[in-house]
Protein backbone atom coordinates (compact mmCIF):
# COMPACT_ATOMS: atom_id res chain seq x y z
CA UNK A 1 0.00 0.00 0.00
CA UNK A 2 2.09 2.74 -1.11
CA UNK A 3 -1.02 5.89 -1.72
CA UNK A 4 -1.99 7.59 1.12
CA UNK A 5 -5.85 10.01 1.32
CA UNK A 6 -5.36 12.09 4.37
CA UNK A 7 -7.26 14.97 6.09
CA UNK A 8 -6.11 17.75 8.37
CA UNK A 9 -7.32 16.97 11.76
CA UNK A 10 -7.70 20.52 12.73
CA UNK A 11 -8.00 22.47 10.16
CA UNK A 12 -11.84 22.92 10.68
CA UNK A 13 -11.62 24.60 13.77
CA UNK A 14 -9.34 27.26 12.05
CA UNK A 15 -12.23 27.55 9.49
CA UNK A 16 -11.03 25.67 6.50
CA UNK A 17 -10.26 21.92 5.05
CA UNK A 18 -7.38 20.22 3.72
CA UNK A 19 -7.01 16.51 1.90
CA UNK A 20 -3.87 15.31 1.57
CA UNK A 21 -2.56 12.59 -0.97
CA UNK A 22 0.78 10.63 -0.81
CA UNK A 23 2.33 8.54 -3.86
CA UNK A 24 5.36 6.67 -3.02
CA UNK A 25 7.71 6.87 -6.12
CA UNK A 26 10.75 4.85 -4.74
CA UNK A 27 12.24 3.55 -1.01
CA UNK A 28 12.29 6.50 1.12
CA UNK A 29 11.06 9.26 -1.24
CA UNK A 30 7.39 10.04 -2.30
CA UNK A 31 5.26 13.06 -3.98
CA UNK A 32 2.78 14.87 -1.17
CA UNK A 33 -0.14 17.22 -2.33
CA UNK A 34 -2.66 18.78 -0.21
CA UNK A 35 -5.56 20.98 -1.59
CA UNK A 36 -8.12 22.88 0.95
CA UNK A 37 -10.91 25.02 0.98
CA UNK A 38 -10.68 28.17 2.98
CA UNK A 39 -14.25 29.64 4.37
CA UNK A 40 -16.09 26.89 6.25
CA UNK A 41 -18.47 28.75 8.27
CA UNK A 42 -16.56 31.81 10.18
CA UNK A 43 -19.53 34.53 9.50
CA UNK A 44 -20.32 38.41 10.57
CA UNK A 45 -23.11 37.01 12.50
CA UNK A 46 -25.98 38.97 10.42
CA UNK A 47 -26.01 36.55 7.67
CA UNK A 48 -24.03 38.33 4.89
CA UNK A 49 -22.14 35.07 4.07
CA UNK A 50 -18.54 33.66 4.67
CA UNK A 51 -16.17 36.49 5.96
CA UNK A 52 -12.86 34.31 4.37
CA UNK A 53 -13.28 32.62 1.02
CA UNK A 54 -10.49 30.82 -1.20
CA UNK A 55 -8.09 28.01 -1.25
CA UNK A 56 -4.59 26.73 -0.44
CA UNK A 57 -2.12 24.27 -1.90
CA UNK A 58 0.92 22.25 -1.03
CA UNK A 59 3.24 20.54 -2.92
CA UNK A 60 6.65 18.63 -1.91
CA UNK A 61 8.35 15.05 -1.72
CA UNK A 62 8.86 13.78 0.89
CA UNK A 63 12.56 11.86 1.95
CA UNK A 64 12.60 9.14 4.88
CA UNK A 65 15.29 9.78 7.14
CA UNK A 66 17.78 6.26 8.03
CA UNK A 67 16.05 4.18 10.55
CA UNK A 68 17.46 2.79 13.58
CA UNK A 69 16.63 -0.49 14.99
CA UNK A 70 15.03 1.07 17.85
CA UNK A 71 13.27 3.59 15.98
CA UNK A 72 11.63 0.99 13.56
CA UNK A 73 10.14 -1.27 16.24
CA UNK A 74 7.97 1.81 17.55
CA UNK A 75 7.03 3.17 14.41
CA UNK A 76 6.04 -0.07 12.55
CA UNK A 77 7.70 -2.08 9.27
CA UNK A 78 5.47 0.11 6.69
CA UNK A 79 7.64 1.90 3.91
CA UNK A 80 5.96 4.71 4.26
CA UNK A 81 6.25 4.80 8.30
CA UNK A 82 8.95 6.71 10.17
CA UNK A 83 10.55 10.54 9.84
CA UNK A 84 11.27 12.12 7.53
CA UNK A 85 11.92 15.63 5.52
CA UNK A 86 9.79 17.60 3.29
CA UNK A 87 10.71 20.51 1.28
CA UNK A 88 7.43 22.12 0.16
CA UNK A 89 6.09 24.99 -1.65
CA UNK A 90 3.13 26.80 -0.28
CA UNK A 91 0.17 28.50 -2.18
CA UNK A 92 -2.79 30.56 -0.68
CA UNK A 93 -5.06 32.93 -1.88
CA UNK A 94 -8.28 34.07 -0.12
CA UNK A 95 -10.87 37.47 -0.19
CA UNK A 96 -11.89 38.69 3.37
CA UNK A 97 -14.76 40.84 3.71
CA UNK A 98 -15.55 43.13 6.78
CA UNK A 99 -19.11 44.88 6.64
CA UNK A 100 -19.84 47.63 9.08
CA UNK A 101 -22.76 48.99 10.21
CA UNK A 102 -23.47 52.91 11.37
CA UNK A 103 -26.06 53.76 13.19
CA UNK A 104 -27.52 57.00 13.15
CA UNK A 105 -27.62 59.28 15.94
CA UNK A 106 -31.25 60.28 15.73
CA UNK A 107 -32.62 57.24 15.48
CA UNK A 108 -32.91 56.83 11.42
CA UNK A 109 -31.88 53.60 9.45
CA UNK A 110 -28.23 52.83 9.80
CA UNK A 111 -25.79 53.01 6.77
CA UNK A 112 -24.14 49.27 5.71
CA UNK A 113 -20.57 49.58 4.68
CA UNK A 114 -18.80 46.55 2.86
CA UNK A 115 -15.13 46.09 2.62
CA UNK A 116 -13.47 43.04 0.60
CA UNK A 117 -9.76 42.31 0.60
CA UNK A 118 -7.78 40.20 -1.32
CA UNK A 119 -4.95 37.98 0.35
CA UNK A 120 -2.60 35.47 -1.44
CA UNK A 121 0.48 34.35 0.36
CA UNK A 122 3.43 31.88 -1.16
CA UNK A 123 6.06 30.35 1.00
CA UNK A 124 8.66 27.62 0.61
CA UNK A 125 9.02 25.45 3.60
CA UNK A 126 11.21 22.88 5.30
CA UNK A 127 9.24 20.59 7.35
CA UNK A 128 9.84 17.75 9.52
CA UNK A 129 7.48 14.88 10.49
CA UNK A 130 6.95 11.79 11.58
CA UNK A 131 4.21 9.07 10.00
CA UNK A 132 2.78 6.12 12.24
CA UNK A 133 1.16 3.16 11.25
CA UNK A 134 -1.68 2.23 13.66
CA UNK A 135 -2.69 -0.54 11.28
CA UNK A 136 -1.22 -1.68 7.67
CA UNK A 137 -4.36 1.10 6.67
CA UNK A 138 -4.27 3.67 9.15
CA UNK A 139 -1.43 6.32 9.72
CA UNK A 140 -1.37 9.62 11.74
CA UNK A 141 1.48 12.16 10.61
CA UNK A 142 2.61 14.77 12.87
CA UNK A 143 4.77 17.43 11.05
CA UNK A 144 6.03 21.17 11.40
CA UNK A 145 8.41 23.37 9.44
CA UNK A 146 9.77 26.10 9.03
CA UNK A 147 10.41 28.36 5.74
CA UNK A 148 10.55 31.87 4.29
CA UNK A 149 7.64 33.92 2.81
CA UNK A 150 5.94 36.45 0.85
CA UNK A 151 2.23 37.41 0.75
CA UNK A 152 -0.13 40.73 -0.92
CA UNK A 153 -3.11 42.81 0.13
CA UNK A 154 -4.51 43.56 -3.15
CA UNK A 155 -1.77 42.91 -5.17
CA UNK A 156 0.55 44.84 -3.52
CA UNK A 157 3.35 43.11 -1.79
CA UNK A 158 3.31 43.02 2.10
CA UNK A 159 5.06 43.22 4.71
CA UNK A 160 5.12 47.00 5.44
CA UNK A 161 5.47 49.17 8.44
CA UNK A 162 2.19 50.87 8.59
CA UNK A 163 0.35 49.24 11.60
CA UNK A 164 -3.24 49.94 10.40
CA UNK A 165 -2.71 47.98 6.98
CA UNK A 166 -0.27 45.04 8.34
CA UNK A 167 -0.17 42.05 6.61
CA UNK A 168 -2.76 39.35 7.59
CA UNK A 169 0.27 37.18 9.62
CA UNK A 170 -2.20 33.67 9.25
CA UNK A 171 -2.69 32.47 6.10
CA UNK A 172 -4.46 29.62 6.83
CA UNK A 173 -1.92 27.25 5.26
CA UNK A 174 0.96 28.98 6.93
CA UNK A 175 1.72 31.67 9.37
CA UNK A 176 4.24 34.53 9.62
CA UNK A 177 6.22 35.44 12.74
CA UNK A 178 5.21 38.95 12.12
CA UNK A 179 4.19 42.11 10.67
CA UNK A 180 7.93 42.66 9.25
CA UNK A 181 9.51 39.34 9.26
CA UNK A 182 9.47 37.12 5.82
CA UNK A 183 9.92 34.12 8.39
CA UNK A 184 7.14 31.52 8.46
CA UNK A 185 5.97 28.35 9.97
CA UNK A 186 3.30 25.51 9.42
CA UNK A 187 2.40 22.43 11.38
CA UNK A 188 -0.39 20.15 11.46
CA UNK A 189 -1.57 16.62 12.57
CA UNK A 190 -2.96 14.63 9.64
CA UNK A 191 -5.10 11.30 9.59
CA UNK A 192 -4.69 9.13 6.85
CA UNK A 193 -5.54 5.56 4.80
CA UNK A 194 -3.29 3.72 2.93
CA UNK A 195 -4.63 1.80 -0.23
C-alpha cells in the first residue's frame, strides 16, 4: 500500500479543510499534495455570508530519514512509516470581507458599509514529520516546518510598516512570525488511509 488520502485533523476549527494525498515513487522518497478550501463557516453574524473565502495548496516530496533499529520497532515495518523531511512549496489565496454597520444618531436607518480584501500568500518550507502506522491502513502524521515567505493585500506586496494595513500574519496554510519578518511556519496533525 504505497497511496496515502489524508485529512487535516484541525484544520476545521481554524475555518477551512485540507485533503492530503501521498504517492510513493521509490524507497524513502514520495510526492505529497494537499488541496483545501478556505471559508467553512466563520460569519459576521448577520447573515451576509462567509467572511474568508479561497483556497490553499501544497506541494513537496517527501525523503525518509535512516532508521534505527530502535526507531523501527515503535514506528512499525510500513515503507511509508517513520521521519522524515519535506521541502514544500506553499500556495494561498483568499478574499476577506468586513461589513460595518453605522447607526444613526437620531434614530434613522443605519448606513451598511462593505469592505473586501484580497490575500494570497506563497512560501517555501522545510518541514519535519513523523508518519505512524496504527494498522497496515491507518497512519497519523505529525509534522512542522519552518520556511521563508511572501504574501499581498490587493496585489501589492506586504510586509510594510504601517500598523493599520499590516499584513494578515495567518494564512491559513501557513503563518508569519510577524508584521515585518518574511519568516514563516506551518504544522499540522494529519489522519490518513493507505490503499
Amino acid at each position: 500500500r504505497h497511496r496515502i488520502i489524508s485529512v487535516d485533523v484541525f484544520a476545521p476549527a481554524l475555518d477551512h479543510v485540507t485533503l492530503g494525498y501521498e504517492h510513493m515513487l521509490s524507497k524513502g522518497v514520495s510526492l505529497v499534495a494537499k488541496v483545501g478550501r478556505i471559508g467553512l463557516w466563520d460569519t459576521d453574524g448577520f447573515g451576509n455570508g462567509l467572511v474568508n473565502d479561497g483556497f490553499l495548496v501544497k506541494l513537496g516530496s517527501r525523503h525518509a530519514l535512516p532508521r534505527s533499529n530502535k526507531r523501527s520497532n515503535m514506528l512499525g515495518s510500513h515503507p511509508l512509516a517513520g521521519w522524515y523531511l519535506r521541502p514544500e512549496l506553499i500556495y494561498s489565496y483568499w478574499a476577506h470581507t468586513d461589513q460595518y454597520y453605522v447607526y444613526s444618531p437620531f434614530g434613522g436607518p443605519y448606513e451598511t458599509y462593505k469592505e473586501t480584501n484580497f490575500y494570497a500568500s506563497a512560501a517555501v518550507n522545510l518541514t519535519v514529520g513523523t508518519q505512524v502506522f496504527l494498522s497496515e491502513r491507518i497512519c497519523m502524521d505529525f509534522h512542522a516546518g519552518l520556511g521563508y515567505g511572501v504574501s499581498w493585500r490587493n496585489g501589492v506586496s506586504q510586509p510594510n510598516d504601517d500598523r493599520y494595513r499590516s499584513r494578515e500574519n495567518y494564512s491559513f496554510s501557513h503563518l508569519f512570525f510577524g508584521g515585518s519578518s518574511p519568516l514563516c511556519t506551518s504544522g499540522g496533525v494529519l489522519l490518513g488511509y493507505a490503499f
